[in-house]
PDB file of N, CA and C in Angstrom:
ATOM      1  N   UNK A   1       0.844  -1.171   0.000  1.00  0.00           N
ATOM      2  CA  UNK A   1       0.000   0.000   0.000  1.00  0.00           C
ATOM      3  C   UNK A   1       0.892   1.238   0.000  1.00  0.00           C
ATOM      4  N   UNK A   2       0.111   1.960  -0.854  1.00  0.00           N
ATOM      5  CA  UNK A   2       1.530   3.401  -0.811  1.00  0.00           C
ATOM      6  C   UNK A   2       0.709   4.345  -0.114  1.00  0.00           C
ATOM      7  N   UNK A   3       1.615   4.970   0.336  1.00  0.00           N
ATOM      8  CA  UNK A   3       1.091   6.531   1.133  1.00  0.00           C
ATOM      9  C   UNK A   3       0.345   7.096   0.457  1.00  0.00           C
ATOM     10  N   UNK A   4       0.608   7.414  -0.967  1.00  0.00           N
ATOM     11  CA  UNK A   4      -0.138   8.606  -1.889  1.00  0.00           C
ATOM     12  C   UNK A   4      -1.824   7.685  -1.502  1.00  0.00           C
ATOM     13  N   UNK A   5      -1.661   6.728  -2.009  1.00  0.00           N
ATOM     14  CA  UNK A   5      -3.147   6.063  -1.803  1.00  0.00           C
ATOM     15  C   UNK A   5      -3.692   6.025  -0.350  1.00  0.00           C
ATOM     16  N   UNK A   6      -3.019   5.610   0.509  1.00  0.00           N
ATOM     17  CA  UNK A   6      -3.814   6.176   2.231  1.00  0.00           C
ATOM     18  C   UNK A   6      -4.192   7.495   2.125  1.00  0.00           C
ATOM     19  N   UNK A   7      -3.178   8.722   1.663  1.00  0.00           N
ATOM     20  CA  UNK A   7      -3.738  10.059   1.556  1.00  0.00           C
ATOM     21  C   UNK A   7      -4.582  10.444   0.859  1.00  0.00           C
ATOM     22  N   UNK A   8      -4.697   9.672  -0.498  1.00  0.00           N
ATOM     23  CA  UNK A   8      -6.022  10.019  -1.079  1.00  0.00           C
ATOM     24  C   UNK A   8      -7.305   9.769  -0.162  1.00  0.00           C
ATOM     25  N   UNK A   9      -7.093   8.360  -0.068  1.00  0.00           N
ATOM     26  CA  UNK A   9      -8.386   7.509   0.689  1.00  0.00           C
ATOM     27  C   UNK A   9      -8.904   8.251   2.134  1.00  0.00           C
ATOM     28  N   UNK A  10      -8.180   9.032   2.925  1.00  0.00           N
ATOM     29  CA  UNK A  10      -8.469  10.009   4.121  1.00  0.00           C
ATOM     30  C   UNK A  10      -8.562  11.037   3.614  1.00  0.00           C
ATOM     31  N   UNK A  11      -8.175  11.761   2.787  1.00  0.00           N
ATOM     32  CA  UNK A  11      -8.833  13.085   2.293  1.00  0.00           C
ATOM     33  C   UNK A  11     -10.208  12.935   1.441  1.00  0.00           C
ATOM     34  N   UNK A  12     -10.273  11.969   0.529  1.00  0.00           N
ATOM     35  CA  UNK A  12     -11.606  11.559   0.380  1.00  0.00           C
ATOM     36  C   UNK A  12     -12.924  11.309   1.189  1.00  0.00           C
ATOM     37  N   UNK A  13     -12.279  10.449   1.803  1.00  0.00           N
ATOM     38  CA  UNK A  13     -13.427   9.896   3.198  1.00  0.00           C
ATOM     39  C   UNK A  13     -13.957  11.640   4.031  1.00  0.00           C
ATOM     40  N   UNK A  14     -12.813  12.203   4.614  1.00  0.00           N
ATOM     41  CA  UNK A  14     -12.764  13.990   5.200  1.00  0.00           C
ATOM     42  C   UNK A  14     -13.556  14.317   4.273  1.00  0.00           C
ATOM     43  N   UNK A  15     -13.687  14.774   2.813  1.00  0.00           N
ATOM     44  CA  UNK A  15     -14.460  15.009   1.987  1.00  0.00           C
ATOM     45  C   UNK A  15     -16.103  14.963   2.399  1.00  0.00           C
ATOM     46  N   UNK A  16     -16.061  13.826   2.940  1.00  0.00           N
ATOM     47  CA  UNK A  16     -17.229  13.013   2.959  1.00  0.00           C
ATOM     48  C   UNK A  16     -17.932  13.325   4.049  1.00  0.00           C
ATOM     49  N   UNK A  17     -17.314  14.002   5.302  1.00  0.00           N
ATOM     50  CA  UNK A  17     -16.912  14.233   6.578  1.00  0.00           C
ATOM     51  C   UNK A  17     -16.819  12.823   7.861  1.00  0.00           C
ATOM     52  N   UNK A  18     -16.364  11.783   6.993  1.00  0.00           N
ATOM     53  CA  UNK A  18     -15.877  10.942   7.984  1.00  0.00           C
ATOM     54  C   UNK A  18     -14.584  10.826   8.149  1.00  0.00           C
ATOM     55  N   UNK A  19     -14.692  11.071   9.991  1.00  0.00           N
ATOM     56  CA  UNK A  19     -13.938  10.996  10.844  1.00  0.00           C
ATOM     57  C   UNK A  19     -12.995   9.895  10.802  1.00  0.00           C
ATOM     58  N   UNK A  20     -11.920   9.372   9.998  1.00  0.00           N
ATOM     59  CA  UNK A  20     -11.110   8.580  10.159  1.00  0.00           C
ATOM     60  C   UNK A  20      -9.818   8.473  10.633  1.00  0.00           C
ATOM     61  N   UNK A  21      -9.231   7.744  11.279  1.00  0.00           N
ATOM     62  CA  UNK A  21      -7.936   7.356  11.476  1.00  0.00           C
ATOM     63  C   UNK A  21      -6.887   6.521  10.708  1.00  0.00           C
ATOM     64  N   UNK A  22      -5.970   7.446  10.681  1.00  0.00           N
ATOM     65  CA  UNK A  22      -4.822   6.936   9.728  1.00  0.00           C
ATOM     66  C   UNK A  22      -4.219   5.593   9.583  1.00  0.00           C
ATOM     67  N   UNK A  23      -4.547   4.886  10.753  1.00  0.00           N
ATOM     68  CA  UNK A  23      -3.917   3.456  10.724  1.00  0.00           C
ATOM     69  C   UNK A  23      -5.295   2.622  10.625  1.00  0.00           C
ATOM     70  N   UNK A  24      -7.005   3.392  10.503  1.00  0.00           N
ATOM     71  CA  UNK A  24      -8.077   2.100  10.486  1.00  0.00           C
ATOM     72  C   UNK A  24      -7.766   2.157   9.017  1.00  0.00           C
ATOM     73  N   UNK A  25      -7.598   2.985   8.494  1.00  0.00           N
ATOM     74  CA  UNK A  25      -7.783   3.244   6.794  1.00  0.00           C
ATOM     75  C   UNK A  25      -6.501   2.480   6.174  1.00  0.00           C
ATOM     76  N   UNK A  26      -5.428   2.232   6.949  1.00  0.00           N
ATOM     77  CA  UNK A  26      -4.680   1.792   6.056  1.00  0.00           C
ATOM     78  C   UNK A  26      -4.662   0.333   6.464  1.00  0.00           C
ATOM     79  N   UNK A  27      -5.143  -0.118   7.410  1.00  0.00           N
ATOM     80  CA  UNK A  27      -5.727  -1.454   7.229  1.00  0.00           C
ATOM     81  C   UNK A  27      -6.830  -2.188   7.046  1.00  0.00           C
ATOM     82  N   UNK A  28      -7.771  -1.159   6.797  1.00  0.00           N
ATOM     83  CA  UNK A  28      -8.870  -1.413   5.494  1.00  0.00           C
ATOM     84  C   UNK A  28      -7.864  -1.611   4.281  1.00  0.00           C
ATOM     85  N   UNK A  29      -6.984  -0.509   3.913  1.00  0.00           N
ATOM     86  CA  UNK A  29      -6.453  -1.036   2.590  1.00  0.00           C
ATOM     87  C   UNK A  29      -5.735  -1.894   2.570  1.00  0.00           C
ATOM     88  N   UNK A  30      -5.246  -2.632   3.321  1.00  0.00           N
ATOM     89  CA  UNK A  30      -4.102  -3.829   3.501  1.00  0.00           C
ATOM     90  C   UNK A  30      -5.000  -5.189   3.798  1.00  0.00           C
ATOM     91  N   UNK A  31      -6.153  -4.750   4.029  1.00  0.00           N
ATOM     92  CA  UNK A  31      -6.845  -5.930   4.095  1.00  0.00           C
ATOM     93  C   UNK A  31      -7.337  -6.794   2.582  1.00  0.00           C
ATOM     94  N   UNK A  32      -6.778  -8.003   2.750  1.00  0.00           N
ATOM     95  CA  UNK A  32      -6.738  -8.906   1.874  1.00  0.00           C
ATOM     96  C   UNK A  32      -8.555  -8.753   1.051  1.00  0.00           C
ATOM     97  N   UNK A  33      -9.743  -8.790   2.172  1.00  0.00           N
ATOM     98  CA  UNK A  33     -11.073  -8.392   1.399  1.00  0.00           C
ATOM     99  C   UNK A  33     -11.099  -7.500   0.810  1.00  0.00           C
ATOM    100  N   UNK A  34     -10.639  -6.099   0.992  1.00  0.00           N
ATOM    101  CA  UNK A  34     -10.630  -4.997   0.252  1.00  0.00           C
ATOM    102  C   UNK A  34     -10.225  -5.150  -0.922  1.00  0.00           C
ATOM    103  N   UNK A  35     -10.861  -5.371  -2.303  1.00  0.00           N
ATOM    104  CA  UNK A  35     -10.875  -5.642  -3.479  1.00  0.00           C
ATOM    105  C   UNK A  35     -10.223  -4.315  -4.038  1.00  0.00           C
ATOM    106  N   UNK A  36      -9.881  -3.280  -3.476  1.00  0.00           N
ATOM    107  CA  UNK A  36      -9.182  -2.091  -4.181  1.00  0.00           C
ATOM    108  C   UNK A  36      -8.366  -1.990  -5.001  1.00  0.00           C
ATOM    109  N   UNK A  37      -7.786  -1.259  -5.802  1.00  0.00           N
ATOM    110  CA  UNK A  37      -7.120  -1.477  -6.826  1.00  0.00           C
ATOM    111  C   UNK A  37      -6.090   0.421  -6.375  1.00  0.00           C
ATOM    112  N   UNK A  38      -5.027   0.112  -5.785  1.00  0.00           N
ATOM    113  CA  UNK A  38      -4.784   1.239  -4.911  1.00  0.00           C
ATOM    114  C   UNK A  38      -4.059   2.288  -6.205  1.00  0.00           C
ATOM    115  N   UNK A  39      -4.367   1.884  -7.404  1.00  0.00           N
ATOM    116  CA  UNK A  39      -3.963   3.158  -8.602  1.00  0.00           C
ATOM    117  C   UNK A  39      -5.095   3.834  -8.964  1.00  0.00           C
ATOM    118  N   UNK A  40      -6.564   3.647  -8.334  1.00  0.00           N
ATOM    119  CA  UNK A  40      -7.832   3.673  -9.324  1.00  0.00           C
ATOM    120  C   UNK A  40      -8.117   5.055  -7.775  1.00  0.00           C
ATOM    121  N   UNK A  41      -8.928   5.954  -8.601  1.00  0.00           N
ATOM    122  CA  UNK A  41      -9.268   7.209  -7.347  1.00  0.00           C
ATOM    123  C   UNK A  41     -10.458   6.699  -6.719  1.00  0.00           C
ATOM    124  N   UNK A  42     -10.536   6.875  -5.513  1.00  0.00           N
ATOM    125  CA  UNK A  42     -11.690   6.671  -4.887  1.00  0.00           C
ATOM    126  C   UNK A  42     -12.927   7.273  -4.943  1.00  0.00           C
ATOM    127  N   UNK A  43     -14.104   6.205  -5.029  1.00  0.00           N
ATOM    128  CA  UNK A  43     -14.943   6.597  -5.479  1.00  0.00           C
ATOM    129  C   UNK A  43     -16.261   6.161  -4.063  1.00  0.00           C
ATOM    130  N   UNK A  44     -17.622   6.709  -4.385  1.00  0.00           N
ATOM    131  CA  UNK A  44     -18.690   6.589  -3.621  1.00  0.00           C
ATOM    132  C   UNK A  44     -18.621   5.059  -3.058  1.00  0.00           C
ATOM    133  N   UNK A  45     -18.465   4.240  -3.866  1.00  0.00           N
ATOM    134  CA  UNK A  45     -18.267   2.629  -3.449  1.00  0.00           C
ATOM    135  C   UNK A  45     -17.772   2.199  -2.521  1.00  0.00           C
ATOM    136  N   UNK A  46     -16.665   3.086  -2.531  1.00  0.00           N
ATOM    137  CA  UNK A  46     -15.145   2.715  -1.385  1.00  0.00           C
ATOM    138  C   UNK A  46     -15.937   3.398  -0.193  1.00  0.00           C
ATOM    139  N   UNK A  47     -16.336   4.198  -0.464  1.00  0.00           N
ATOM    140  CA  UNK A  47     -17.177   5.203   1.116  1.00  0.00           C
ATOM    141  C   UNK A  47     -17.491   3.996   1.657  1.00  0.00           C
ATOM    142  N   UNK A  48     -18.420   3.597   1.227  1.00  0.00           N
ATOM    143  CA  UNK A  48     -19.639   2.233   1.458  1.00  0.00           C
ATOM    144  C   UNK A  48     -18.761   1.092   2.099  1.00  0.00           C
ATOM    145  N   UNK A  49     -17.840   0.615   1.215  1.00  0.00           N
ATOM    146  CA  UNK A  49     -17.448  -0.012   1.769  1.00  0.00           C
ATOM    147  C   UNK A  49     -16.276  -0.335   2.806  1.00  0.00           C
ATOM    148  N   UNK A  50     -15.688   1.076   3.043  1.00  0.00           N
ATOM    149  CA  UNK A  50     -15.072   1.586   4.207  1.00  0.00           C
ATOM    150  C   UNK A  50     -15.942   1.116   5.481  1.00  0.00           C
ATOM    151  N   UNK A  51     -17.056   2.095   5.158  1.00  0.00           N
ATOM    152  CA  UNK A  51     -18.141   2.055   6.355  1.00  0.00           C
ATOM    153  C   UNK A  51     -18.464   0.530   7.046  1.00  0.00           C
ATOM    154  N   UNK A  52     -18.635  -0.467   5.681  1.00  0.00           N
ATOM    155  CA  UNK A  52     -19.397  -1.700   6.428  1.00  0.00           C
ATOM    156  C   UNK A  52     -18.148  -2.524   6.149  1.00  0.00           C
ATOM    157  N   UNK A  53     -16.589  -2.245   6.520  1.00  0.00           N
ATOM    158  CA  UNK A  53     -15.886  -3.398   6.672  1.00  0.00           C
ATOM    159  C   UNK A  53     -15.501  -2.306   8.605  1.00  0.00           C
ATOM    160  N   UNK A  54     -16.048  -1.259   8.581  1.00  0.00           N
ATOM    161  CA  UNK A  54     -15.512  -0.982  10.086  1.00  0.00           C
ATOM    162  C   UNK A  54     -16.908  -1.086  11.059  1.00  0.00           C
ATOM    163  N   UNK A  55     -18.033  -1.184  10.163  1.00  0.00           N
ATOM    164  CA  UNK A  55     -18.513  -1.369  11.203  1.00  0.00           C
ATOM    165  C   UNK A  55     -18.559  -2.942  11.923  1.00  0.00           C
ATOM    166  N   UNK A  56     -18.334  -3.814  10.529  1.00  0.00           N
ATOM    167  CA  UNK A  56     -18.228  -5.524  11.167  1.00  0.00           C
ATOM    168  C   UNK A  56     -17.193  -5.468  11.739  1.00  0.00           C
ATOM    169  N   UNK A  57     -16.335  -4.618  11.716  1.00  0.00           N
ATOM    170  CA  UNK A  57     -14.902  -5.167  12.227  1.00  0.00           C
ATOM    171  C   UNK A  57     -14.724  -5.525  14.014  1.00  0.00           C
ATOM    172  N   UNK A  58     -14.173  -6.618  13.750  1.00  0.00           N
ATOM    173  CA  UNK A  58     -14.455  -6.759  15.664  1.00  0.00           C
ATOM    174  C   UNK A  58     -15.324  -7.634  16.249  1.00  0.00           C
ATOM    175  N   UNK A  59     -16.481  -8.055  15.136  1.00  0.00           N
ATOM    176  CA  UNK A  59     -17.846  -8.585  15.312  1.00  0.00           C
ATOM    177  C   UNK A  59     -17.597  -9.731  14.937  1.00  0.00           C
ATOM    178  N   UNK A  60     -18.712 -11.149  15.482  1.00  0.00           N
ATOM    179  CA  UNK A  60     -18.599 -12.308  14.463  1.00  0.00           C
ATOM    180  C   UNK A  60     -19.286 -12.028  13.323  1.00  0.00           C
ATOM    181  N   UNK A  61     -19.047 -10.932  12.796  1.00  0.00           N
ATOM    182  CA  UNK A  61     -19.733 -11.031  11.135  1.00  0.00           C
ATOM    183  C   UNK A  61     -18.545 -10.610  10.638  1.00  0.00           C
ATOM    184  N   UNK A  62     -17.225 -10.343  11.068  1.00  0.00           N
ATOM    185  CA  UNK A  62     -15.912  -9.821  10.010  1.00  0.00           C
ATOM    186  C   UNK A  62     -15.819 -10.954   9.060  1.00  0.00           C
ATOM    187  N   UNK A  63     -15.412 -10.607   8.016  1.00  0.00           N
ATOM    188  CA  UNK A  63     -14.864 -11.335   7.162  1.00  0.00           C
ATOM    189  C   UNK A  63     -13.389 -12.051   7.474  1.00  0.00           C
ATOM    190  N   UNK A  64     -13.404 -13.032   7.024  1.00  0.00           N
ATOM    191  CA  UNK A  64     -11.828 -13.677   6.627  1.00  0.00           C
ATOM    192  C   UNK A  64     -11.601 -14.291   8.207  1.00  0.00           C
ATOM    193  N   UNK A  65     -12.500 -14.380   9.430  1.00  0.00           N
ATOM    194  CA  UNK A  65     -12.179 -14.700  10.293  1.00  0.00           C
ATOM    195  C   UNK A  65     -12.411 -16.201  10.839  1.00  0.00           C
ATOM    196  N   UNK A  66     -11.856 -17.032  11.908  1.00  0.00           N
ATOM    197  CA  UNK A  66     -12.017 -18.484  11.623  1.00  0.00           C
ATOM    198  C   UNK A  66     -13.475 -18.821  12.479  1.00  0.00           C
ATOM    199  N   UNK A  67     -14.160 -20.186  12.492  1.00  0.00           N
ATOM    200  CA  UNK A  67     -15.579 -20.057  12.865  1.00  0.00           C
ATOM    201  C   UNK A  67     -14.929 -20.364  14.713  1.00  0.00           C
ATOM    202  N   UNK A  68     -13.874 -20.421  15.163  1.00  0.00           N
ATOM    203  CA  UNK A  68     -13.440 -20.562  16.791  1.00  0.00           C
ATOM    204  C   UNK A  68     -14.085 -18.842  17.363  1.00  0.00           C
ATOM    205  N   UNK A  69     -13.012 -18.163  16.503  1.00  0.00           N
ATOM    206  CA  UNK A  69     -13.048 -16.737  16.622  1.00  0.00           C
ATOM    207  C   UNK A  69     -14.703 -16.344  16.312  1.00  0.00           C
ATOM    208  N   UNK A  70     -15.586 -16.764  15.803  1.00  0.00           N
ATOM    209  CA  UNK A  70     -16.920 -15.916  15.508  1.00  0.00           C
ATOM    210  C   UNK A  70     -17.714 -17.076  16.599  1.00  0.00           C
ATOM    211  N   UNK A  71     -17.444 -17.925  17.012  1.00  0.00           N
ATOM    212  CA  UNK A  71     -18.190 -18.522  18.013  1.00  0.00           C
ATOM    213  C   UNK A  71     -17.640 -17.978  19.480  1.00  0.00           C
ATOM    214  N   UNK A  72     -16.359 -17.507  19.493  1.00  0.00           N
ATOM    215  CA  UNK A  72     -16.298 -17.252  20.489  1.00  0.00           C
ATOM    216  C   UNK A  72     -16.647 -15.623  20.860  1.00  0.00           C
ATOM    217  N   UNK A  73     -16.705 -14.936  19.837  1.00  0.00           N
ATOM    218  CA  UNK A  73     -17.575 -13.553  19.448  1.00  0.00           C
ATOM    219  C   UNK A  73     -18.703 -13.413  19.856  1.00  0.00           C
ATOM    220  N   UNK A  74     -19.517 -14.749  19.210  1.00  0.00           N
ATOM    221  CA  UNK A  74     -20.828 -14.304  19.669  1.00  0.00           C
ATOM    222  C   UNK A  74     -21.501 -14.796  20.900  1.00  0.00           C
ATOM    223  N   UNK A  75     -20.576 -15.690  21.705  1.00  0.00           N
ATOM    224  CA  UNK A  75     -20.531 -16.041  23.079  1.00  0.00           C
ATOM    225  C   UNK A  75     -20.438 -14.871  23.755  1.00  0.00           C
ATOM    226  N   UNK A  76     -19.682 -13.720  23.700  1.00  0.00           N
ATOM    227  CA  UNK A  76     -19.390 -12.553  24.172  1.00  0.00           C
ATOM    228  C   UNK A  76     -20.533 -11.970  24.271  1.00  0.00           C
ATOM    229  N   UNK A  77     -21.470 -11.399  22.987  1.00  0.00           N
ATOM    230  CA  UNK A  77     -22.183 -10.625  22.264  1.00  0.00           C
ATOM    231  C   UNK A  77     -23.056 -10.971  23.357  1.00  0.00           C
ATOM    232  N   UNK A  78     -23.460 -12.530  23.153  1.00  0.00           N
ATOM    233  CA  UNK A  78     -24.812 -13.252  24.068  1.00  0.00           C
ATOM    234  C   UNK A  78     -24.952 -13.118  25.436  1.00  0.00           C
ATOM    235  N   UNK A  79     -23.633 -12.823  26.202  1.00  0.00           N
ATOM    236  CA  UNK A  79     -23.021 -12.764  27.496  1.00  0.00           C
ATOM    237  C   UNK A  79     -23.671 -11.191  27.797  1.00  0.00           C
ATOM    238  N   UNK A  80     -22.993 -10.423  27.158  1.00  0.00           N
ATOM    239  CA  UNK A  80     -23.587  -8.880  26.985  1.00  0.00           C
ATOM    240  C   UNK A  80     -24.333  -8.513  26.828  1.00  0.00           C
ATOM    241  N   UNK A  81     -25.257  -9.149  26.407  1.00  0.00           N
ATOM    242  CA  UNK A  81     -26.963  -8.555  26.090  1.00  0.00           C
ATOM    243  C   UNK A  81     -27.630  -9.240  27.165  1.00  0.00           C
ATOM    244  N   UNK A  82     -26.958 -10.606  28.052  1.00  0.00           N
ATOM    245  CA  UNK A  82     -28.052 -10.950  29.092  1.00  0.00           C
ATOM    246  C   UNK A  82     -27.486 -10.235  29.925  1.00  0.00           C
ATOM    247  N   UNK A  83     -26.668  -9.565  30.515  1.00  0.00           N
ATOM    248  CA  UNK A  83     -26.124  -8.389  31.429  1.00  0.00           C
ATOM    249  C   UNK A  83     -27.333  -7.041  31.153  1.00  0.00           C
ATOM    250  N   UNK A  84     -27.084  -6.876  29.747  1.00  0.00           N
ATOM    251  CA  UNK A  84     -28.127  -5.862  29.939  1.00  0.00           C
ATOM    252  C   UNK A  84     -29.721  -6.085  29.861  1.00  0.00           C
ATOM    253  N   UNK A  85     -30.067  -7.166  29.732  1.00  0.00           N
ATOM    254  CA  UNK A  85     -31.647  -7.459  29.653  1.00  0.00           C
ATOM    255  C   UNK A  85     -31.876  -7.390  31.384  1.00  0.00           C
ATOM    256  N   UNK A  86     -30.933  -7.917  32.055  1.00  0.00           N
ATOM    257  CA  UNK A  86     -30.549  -8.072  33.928  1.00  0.00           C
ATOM    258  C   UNK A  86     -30.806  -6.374  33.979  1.00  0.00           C
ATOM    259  N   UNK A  87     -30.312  -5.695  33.593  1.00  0.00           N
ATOM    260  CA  UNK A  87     -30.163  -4.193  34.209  1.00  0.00           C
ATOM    261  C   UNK A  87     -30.997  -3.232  33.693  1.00  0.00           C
ATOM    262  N   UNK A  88     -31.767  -3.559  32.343  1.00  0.00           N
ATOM    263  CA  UNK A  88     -33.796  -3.197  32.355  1.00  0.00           C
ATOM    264  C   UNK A  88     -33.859  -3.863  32.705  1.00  0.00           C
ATOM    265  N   UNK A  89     -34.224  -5.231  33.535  1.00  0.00           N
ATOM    266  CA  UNK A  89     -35.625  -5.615  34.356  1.00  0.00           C
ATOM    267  C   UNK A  89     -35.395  -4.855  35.614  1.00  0.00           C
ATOM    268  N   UNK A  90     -34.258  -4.807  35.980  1.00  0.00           N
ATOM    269  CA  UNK A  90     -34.113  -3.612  37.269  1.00  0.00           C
ATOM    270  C   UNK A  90     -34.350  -2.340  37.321  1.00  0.00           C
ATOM    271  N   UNK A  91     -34.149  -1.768  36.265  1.00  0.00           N
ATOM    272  CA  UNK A  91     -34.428  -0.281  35.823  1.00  0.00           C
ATOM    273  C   UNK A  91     -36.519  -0.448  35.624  1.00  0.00           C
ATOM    274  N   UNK A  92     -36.400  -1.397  35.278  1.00  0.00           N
ATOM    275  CA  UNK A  92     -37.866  -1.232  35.015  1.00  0.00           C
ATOM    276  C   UNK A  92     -39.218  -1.704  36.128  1.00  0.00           C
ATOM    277  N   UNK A  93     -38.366  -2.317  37.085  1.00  0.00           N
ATOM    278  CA  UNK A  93     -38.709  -2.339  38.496  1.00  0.00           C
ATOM    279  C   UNK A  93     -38.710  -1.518  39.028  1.00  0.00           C
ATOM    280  N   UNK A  94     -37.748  -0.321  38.999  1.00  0.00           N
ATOM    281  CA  UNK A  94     -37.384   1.074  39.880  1.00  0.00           C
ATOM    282  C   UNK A  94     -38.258   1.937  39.678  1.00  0.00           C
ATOM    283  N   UNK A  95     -38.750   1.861  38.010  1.00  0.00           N
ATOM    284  CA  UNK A  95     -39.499   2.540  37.293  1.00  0.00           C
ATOM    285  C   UNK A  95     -40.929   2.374  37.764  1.00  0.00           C
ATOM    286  N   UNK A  96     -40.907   0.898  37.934  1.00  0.00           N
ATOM    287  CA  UNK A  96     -42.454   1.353  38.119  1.00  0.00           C
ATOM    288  C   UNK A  96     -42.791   1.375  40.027  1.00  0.00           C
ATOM    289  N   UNK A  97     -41.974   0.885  40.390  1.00  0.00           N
ATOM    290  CA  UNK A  97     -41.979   1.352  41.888  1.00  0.00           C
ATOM    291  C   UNK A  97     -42.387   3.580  42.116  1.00  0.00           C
ATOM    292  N   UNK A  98     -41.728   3.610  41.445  1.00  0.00           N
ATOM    293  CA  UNK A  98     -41.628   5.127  41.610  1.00  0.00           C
ATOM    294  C   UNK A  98     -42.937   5.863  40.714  1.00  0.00           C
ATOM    295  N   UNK A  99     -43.483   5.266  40.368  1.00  0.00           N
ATOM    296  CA  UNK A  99     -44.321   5.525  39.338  1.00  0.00           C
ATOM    297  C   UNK A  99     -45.673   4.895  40.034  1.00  0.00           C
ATOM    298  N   UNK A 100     -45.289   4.273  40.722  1.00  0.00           N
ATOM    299  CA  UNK A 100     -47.134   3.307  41.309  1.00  0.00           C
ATOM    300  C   UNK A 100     -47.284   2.654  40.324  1.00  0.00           C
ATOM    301  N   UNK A 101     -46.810   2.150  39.373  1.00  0.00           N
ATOM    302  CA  UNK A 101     -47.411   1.326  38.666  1.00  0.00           C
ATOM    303  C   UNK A 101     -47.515  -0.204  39.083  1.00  0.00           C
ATOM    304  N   UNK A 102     -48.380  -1.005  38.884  1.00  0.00           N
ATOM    305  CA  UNK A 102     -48.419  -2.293  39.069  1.00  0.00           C
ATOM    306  C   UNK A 102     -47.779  -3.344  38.161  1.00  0.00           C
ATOM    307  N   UNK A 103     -47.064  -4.074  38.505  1.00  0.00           N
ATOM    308  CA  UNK A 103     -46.372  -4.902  37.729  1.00  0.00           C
ATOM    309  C   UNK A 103     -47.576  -5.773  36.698  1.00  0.00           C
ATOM    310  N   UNK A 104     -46.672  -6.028  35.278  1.00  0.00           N
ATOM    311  CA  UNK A 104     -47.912  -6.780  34.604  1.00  0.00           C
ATOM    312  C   UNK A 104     -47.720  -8.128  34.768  1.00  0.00           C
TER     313      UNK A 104
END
């Protein structure tokens, strides 16, 4: 990956007014999925698909990752959402305590 092409690809994206960082962008471009062609100018496409390789990134929906790593992802994910389903039913106990409401 050459510099001139990271600098295009962050002054483009700025263009766009997304907020990027110099090292997510250049490993979006170093990433083997990124089908880019780092001589070709960036276009609306690349926005797009900037956006939805950072927002999976991290998630068991990334690409190129092994099924240990996305099972053990979404063990996490599942772990984290019953933490917070635990902390509304409490919030929503408090709520209706304070409220008189009767439980349904």
């Amino acid at each position: 990956m050459s510099i001139l092409a990271l600098s295009k690809a962050i002054k483009y994206f700025h263009s766009y007014g997304i907020k990027c960082e110099e090292k997510l962008v250049e490993e979006w471009l170093n990433n083997p999925s990124t089908s880019k062609d780092l001589k070709d100018n960036f276009c609306e496409k690349d926005l797009y698909d900037f956006n939805d390789w950072c927002r999976w990134k991290g998630t068991a929906y990334e690409e190129g990752i092994d099924d240990q790593t996305k099972i053990a992802r979404l063990l996490e994910e599942i772990s984290s959402l019953k933490n917070e389903i635990a902390a509304l039913k409490i919030e929503k106990v408090d709520l209706e305590e304070q409220l008189g409401v009767m439980p349904f």
